[in-house]
Protein backbone atom coordinates (compact mmCIF):
# COMPACT_ATOMS: atom_id res chain seq x y z
CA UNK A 1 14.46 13.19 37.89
CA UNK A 2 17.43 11.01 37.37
CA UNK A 3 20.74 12.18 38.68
CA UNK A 4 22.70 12.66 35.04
CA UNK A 5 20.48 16.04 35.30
CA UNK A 6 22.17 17.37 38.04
CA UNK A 7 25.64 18.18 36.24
CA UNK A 8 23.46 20.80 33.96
CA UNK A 9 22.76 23.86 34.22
CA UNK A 10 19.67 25.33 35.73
CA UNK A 11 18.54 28.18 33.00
CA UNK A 12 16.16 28.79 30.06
CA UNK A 13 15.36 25.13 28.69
CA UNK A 14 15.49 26.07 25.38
CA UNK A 15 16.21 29.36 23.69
CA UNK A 16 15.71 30.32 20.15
CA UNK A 17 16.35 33.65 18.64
CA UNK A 18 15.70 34.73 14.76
CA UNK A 19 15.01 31.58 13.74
CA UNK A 20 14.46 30.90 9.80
CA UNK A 21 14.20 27.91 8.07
CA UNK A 22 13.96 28.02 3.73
CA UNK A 23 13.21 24.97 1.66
CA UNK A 24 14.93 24.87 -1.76
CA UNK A 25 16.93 27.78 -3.48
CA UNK A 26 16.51 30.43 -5.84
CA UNK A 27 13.02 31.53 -6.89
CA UNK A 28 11.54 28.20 -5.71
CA UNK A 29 12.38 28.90 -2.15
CA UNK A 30 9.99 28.39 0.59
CA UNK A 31 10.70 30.20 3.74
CA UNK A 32 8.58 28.42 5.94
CA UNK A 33 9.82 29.99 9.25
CA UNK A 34 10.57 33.87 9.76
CA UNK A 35 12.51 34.81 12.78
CA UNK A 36 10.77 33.14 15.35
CA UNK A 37 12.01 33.68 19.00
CA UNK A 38 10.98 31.15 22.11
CA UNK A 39 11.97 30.86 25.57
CA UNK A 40 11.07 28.25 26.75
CA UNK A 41 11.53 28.06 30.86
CA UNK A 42 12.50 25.08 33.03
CA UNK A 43 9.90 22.98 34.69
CA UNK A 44 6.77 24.55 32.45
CA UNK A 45 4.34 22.85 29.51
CA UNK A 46 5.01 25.08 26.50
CA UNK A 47 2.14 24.67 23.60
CA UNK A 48 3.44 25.19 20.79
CA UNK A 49 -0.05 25.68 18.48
CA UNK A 50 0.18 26.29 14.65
CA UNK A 51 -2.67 26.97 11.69
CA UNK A 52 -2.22 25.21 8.65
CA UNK A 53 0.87 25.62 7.19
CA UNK A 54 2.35 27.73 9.60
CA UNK A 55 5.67 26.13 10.34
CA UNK A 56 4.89 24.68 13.83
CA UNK A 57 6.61 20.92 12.48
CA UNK A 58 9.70 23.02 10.72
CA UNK A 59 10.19 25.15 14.23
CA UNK A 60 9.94 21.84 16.43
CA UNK A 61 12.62 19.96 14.22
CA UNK A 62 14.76 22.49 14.59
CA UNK A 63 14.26 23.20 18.62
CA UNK A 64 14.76 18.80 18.74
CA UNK A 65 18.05 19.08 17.07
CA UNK A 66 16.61 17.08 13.79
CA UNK A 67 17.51 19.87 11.39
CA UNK A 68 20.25 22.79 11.03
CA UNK A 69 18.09 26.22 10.87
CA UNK A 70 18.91 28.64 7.79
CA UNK A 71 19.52 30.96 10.23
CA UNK A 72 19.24 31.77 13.88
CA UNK A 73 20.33 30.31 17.21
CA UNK A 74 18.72 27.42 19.13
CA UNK A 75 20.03 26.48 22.87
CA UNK A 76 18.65 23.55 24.67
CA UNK A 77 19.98 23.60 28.10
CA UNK A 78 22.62 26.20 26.73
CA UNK A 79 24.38 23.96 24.76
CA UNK A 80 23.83 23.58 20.56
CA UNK A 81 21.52 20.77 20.33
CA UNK A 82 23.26 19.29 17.11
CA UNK A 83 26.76 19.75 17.81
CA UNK A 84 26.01 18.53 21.58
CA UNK A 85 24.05 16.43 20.51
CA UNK A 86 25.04 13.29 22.52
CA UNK A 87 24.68 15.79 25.63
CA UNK A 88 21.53 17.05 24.88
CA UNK A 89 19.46 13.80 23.65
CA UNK A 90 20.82 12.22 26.57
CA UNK A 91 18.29 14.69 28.48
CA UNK A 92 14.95 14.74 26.07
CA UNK A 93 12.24 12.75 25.14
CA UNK A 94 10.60 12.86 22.01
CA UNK A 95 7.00 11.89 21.33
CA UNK A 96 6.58 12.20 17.49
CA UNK A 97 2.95 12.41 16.17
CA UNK A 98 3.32 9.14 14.14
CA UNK A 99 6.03 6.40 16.01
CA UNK A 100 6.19 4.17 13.89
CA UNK A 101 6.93 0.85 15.76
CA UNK A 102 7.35 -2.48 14.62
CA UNK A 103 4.14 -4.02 14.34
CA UNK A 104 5.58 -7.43 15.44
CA UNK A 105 6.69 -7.33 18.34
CA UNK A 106 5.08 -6.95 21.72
CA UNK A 107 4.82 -3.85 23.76
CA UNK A 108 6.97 -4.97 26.71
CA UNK A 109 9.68 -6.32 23.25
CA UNK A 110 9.25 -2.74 21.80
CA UNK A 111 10.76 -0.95 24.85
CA UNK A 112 13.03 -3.30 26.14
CA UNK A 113 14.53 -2.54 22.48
CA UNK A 114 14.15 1.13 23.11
CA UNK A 115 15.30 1.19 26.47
CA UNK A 116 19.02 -0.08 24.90
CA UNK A 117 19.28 2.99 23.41
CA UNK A 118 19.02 5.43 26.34
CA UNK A 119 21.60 7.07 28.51
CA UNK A 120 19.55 6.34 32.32
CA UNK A 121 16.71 4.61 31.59
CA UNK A 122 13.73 3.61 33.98
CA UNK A 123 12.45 0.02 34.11
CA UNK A 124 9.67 -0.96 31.78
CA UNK A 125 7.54 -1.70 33.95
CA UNK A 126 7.67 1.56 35.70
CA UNK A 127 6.52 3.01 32.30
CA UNK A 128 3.89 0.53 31.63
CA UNK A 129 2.27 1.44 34.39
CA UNK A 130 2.41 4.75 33.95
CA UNK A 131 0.88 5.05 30.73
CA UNK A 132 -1.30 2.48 32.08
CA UNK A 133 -0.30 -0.25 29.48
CA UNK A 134 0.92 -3.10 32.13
CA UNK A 135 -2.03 -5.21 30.99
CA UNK A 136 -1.02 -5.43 27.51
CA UNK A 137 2.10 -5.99 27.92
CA UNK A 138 2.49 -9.46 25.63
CA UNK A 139 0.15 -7.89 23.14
CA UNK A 140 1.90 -7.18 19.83
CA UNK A 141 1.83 -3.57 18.66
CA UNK A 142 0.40 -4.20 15.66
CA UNK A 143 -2.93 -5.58 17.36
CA UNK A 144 -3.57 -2.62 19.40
CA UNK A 145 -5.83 0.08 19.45
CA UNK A 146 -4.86 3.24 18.23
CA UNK A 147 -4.89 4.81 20.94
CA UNK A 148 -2.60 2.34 22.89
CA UNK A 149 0.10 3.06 20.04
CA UNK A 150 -0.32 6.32 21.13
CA UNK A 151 0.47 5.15 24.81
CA UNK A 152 3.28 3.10 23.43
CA UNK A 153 4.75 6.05 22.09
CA UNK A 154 4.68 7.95 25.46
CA UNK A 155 5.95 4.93 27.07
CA UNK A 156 9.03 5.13 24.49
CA UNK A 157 9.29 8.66 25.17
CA UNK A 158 9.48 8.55 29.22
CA UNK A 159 11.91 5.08 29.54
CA UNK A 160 15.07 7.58 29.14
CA UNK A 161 13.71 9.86 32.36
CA UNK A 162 13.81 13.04 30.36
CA UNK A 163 14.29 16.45 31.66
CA UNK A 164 12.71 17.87 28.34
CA UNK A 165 9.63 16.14 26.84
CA UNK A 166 8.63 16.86 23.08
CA UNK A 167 4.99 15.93 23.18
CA UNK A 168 3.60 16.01 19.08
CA UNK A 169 0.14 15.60 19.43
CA UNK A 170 0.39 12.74 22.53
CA UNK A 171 -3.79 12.54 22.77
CA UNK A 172 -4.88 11.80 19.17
CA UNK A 173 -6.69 8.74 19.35
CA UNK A 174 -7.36 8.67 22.79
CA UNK A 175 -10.82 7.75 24.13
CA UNK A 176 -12.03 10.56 26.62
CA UNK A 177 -10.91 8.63 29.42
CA UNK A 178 -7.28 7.74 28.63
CA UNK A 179 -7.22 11.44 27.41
CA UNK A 180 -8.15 12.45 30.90
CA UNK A 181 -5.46 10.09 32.13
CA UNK A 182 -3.16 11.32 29.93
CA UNK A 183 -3.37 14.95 31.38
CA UNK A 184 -2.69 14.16 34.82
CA UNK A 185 0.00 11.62 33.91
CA UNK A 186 1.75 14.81 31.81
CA UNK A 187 0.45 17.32 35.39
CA UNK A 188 2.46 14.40 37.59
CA UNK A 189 5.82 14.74 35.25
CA UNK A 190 5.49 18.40 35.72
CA UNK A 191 5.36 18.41 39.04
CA UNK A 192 8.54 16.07 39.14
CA UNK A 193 9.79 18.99 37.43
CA UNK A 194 10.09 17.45 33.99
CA UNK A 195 10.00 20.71 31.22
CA UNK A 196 7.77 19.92 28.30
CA UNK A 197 7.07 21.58 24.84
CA UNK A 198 3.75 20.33 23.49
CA UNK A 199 1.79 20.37 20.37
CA UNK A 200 -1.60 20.31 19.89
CA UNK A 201 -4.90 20.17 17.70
CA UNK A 202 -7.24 20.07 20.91
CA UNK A 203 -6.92 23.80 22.29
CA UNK A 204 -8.81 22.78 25.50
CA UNK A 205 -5.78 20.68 25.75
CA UNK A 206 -3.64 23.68 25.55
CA UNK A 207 -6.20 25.27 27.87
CA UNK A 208 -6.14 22.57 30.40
CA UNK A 209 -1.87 21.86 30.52
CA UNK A 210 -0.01 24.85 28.76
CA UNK A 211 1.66 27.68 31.32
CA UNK A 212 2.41 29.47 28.48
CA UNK A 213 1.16 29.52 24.56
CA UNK A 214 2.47 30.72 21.29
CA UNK A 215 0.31 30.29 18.16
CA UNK A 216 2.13 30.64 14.87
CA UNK A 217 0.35 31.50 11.74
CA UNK A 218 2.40 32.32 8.65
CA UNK A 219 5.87 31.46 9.92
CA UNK A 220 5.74 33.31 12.68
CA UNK A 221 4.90 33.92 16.14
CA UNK A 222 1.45 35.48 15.99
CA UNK A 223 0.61 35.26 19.59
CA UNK A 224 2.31 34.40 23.00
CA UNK A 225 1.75 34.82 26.66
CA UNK A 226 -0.30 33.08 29.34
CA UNK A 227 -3.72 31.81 28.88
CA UNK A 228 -4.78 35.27 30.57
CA UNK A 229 -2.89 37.08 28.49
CA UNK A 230 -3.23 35.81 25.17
CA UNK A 231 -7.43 36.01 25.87
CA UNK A 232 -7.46 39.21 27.61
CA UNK A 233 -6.67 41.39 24.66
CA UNK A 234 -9.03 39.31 22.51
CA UNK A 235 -12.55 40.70 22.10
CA UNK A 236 -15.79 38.82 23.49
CA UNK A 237 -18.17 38.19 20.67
CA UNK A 238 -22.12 38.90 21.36
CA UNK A 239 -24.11 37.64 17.82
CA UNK A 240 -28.20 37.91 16.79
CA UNK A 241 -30.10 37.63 13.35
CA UNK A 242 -30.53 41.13 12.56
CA UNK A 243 -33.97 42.66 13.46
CA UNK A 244 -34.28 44.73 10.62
CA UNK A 245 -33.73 48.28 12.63
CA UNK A 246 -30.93 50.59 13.40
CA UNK A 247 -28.80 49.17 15.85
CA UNK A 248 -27.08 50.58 18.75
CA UNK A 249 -23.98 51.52 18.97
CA UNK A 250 -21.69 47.99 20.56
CA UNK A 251 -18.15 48.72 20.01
CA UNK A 252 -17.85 46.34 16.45
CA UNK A 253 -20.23 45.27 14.28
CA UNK A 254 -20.21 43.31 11.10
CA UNK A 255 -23.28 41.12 9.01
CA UNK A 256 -22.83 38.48 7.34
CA UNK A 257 -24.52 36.86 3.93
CA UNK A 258 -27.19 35.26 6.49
CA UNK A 259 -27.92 38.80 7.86
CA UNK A 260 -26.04 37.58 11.34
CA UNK A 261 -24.36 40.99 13.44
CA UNK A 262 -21.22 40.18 15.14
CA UNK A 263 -20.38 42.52 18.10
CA UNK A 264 -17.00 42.23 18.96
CA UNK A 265 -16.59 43.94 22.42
CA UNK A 266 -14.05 44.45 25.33
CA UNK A 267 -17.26 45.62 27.43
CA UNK A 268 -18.96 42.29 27.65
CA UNK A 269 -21.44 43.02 30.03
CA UNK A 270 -22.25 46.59 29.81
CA UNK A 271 -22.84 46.15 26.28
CA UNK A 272 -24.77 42.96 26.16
CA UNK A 273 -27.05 44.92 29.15
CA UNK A 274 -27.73 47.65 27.12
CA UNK A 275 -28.34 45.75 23.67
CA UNK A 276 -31.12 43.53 25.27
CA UNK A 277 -32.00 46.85 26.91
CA UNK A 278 -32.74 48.35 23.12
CA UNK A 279 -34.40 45.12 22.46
CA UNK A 280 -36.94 45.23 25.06
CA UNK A 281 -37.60 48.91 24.08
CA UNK A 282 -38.47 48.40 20.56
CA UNK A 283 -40.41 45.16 21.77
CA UNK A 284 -38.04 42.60 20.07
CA UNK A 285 -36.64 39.21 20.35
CA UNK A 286 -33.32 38.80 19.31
CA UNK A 287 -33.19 35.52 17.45
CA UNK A 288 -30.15 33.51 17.89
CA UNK A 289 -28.37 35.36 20.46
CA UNK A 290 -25.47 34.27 21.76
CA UNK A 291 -22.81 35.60 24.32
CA UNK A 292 -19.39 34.58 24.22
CA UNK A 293 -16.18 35.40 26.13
CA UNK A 294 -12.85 35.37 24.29
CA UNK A 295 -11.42 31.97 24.47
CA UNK A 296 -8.43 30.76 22.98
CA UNK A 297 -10.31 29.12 20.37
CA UNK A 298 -11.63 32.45 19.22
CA UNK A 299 -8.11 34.36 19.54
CA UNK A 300 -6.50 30.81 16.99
CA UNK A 301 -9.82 31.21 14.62
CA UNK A 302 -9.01 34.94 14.07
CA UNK A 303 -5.59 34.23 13.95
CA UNK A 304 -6.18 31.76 11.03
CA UNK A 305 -8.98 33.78 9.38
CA UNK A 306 -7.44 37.31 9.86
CA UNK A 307 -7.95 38.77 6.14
CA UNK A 308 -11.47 37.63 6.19
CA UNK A 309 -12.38 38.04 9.44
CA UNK A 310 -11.23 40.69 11.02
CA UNK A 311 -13.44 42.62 13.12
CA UNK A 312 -14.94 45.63 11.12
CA UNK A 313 -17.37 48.73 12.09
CA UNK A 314 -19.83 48.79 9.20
CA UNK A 315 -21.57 52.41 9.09
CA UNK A 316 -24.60 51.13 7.32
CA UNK A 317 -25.12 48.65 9.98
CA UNK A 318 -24.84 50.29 13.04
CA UNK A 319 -27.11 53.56 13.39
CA UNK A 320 -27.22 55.77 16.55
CA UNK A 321 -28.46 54.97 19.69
CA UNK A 322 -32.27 56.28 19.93
């Protein structure tokens, strides 16, 4: 961490409270944020994940400083980070999901150019080699791969030694390896204590780096905690073809147009055992069965498909227990 961090203060990175941001006026207005609230702490990956349209890129520009919010406070390192904003830049990196370089010049030209414009910055070589880009370093942008834009990009956003890293979507592109590469070069900053805020299509990603997650859906904060607690009051999802017969009674059940049940559970086990238990009692095989956990990736999809999928007990569907 370079020494200009050392005059500020050592709190809540960032902290936003009721924040709201509207597009046009009158009765074409678009609020596409609705009080959101984030703390964001110092030294953790924060995943910021979003469904379509949910004002993940509106909430972002306003946490970097980019735009004024309609309403609501935003802190970065306690200070306001547009009318501090010399103070505050001088501290973040910002990895935007489209750079943007100029195609013609080389990689080593493109940061030596954005190097000029930070406050403390590292040597480029130090961040070609850790984005692993030393290689190509007389190779003009335009003729890489897009994944080694991507790289570039990181490169750009490291050069100033940031104590806050804005990471918009830093792995699309990326082969599985460099991907890989890419997580532990983002574990390494963290455990140089750099703070990051990171968005994200991959939710393993999320899975993998994030010690905390909030998924917005609507404008607004749907969900936030830990990993653990985000899943943990999620239901696990057991699913069959329907056998034609009564079913027992497994906490949930819907059926869908392909005559698929959907047991959405809390008692995993117990209720899988005694399901396959039925089974074997009226001599069936249950076709298609599958046993899942909750997982992140089922806690976003219901998120994003709430008014059409949410869980739903279906008297006609589920009969007693014989």
């Amino acid at each position: 961490m370079n020494s200009a961090n050392r005059h500020l203060p050592a709190h809540d990175i960032i902290n936003a409270r009721g924040l709201r941001r509207t597009y046009g006026h009158g009765k074409t207005a678009f609020e596409a944020v609705k009080g959101v609230d984030l703390q964001v702490d110092e030294g953790e990956v924060f995943a910021l994940l979003g469904t379509n349209g949910a004002g993940k890129t509106s909430t972002l520009d306003m946490l970097e400083g980019l735009v004024t919010p309609s309403s609501g406070v935003v802190e970065v390192f306690g200070l306001d980070p547009l009318q501090n904003r010399d103070q505050v830049r001088a501290q973040v990196g910002i990895m935007l999901q489209s750079g943007g370089l100029p195609a013609e010049l080389t990689v080593r030209e493109t940061l030596e150019m954005w190097r000029g414009t930070c406050t403390n910055p590292t040597t480029v070589d130090t961040v070609l080699a850790q984005v692993d880009l030393a290689d190509r370093a007389d190779v003009r942008v335009g003729a890489l791969s897009g994944g080694e834009q991507r790289r570039v990009d990181m490169a750009c956003a490291l050069l100033g030694q940031p104590r806050l890293l804005f990471l918009d979507e830093p792995t699309t592109g990326l082969d599985p390896e460099s991907r890989r590469a890419t997580w532990q070069l983002l574990a390494d900053l963290k455990s140089s204590g750099v703070t990051m805020v990171l968005t994200t299509h991959y939710l393993d990603e999320a899975e993998a780096l994030a010690d905390r997650i909030a998924i917005m859906h609507k404008g607004e904060v749907a969900r936030a905690g830990t990993l653990r607690e985000i899943v943990d009051g999620h239901p696990a999802r057991i699913s069959f073809d329907h056998p034609g017969l009564p079913l027992p009674r497994l906490g949930s059940a819907r059926i869908d147009a392909q005559a698929r049940v959907t047991v959405s559970t809390f008692d995993l086990q117990g209720h899988l055992f005694e399901l396959l238990g039925w089974a074997r009692e009226h001599g069936l095989r249950l076709g298609g069965l599958e046993a899942r956990a909750a997982s992140l990736e089922a806690v976003f999809l219901d998120i994003a498909n709430a008014p059409v999928d949410a869980p739903a007990t279906t008297p006609e569907l589920i009969g007693a227990a014989r």
